[in-house]
Every structure is written in C-alpha cells, then in structure tokens.
C-alpha atoms as a PDB file:
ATOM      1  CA  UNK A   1       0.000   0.000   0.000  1.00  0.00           C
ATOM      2  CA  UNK A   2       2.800   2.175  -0.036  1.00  0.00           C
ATOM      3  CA  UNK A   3       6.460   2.694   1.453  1.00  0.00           C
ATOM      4  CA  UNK A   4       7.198   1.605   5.026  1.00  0.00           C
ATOM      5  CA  UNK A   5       8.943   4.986   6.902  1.00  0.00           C
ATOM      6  CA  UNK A   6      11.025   4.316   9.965  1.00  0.00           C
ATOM      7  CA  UNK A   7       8.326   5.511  12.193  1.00  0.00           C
ATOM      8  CA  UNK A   8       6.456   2.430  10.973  1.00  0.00           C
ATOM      9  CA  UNK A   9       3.431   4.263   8.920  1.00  0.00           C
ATOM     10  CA  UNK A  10       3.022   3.649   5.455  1.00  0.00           C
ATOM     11  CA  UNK A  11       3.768   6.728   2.976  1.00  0.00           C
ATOM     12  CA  UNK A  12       1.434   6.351   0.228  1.00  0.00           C
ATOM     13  CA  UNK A  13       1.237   7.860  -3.289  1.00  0.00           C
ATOM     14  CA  UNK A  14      -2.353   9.013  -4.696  1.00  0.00           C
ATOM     15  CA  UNK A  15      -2.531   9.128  -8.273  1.00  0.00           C
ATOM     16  CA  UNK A  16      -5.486  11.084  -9.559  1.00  0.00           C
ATOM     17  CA  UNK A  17      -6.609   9.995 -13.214  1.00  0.00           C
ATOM     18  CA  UNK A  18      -7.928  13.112 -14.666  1.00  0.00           C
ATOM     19  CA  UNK A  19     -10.093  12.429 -17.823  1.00  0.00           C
ATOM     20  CA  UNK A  20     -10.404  15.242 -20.578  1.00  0.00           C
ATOM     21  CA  UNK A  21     -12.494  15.381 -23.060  1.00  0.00           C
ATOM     22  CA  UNK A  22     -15.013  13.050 -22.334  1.00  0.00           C
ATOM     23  CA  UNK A  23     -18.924  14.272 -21.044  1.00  0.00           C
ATOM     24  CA  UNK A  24     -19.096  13.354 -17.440  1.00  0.00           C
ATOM     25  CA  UNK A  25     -22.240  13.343 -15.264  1.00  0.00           C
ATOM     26  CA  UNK A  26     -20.546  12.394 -12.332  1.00  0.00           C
ATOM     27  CA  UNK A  27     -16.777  13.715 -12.261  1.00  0.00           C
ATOM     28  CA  UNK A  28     -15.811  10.630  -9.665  1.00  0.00           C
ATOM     29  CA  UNK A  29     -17.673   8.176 -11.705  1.00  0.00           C
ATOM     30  CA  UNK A  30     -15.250   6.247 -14.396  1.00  0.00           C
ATOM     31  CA  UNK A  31     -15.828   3.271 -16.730  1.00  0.00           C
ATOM     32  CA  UNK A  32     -13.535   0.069 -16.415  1.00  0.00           C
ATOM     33  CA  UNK A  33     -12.614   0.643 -19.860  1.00  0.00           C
ATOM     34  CA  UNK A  34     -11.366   4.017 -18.651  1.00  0.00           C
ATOM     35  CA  UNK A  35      -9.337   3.077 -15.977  1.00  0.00           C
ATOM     36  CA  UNK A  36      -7.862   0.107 -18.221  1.00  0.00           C
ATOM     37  CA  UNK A  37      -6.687   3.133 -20.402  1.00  0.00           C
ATOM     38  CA  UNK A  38      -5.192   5.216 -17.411  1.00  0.00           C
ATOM     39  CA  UNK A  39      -3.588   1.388 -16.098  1.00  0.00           C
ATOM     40  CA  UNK A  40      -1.611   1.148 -18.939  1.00  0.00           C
ATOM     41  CA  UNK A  41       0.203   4.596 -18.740  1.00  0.00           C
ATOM     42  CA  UNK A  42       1.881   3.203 -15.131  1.00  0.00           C
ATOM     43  CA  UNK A  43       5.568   2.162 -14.958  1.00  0.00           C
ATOM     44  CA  UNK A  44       6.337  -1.330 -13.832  1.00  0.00           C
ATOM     45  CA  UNK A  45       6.822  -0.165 -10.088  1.00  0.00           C
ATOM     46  CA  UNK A  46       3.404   0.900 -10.159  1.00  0.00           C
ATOM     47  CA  UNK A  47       2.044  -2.009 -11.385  1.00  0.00           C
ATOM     48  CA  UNK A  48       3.816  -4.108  -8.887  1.00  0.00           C
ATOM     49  CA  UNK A  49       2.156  -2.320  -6.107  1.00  0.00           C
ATOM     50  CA  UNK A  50      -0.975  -3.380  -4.016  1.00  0.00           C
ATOM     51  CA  UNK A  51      -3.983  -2.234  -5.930  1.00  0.00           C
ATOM     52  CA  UNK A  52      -5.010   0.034  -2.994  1.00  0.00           C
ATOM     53  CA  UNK A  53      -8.790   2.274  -3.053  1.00  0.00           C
ATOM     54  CA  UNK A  54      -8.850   5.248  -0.891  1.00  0.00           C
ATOM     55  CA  UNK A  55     -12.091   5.593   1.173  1.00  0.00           C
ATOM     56  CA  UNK A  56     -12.855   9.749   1.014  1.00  0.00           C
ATOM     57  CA  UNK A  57     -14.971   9.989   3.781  1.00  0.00           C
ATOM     58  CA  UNK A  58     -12.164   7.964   6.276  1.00  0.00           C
ATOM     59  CA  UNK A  59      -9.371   9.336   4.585  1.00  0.00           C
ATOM     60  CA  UNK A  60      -8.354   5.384   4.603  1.00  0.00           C
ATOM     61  CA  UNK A  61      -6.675   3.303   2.161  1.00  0.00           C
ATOM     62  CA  UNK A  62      -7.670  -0.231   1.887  1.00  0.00           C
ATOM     63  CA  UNK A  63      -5.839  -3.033  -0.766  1.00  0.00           C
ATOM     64  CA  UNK A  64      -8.563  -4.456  -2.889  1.00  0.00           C
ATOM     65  CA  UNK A  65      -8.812  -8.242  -2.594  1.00  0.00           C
ATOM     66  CA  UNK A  66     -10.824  -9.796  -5.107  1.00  0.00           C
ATOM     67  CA  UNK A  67     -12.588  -8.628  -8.836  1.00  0.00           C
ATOM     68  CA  UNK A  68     -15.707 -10.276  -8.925  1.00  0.00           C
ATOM     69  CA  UNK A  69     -19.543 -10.157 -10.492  1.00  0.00           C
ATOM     70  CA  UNK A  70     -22.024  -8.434  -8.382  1.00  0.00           C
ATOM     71  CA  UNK A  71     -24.139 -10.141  -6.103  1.00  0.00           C
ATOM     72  CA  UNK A  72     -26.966  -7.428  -6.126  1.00  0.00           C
ATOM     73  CA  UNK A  73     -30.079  -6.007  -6.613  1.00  0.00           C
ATOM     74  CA  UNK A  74     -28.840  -3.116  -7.288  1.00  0.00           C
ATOM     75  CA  UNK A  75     -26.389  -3.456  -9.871  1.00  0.00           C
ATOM     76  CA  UNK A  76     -27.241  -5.444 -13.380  1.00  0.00           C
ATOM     77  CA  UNK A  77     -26.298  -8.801 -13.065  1.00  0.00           C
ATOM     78  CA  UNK A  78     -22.726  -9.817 -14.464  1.00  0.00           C
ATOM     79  CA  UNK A  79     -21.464  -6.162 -13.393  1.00  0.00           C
ATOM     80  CA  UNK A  80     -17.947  -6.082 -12.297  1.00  0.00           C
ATOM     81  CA  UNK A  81     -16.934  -4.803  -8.242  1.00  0.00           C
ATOM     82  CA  UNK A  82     -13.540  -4.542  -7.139  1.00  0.00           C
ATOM     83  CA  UNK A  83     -13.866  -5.694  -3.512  1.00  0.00           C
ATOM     84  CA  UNK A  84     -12.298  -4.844   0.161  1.00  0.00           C
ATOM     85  CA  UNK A  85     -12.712  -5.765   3.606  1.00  0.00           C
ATOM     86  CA  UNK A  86     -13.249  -3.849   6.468  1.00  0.00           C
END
C-alpha cells in the first residue's frame, strides 16, 4: 500500500486519473474501460504495487482483494466490483 517509513506508517502515493475530453455526469464516476486506459500509462513499479482504493470519507486506504460479479439487486447482473474488507 505504499512505502514503510522508519516511524512504521506507510507513505502512500495518490494518483489522480484526470479524464479530458469526455462528457461526465458524475466527475468521480469512471468506466472500467477508462481506468484500463489510465492502467496502462503506469511504470512497472506501479504495477507491482498493491492495488489500494482510498475511502474519502475515512481518509483510509484499503488493498482491494478480489474482482468479482455483483451479487446485487442493485447493480445489473454480471457487473464487475472490485472488492475490500473492512
């Protein structure tokens, strides 16, 4: 999730993945094709790091464990989630 300092707390890196010139309704809302495109701009550091998802309202970072099909009502059935535990 990030760099171990000698304190013992974990330095992490956000990296923000602007998209231009696309019509957004929601400006946090991005397809998986979308963040396919922005995964395949990182170096091979980056991609060797824990896929990590930062939790706004916490201000927590959690790795993500498992890519699976939704289990829902709410989403359409065979929709992707990236999934964490708490």
């Amino acid at each position: 999730m990030g760099r171990q300092n000698s304190s013992g707390h974990f330095q992490t890196h956000r990296v923000n993945f602007k998209l231009t010139n696309k019509p957004q309704q929601h400006a946090s809302m991005i397809t998986y094709r979308q963040l396919l495109e922005k995964l395949q701009t990182l170096n091979e550091e980056q991609l060797n790091q824990t896929a990590t998802v930062s939790l706004d309202e916490s201000d927590e970072m959690v790795p993500i464990e498992c890519v699976s099909e939704a289990m829902s009502d709410v989403l359409d059935e065979g929709h992707i989630v990236l999934g964490v535990a708490f």
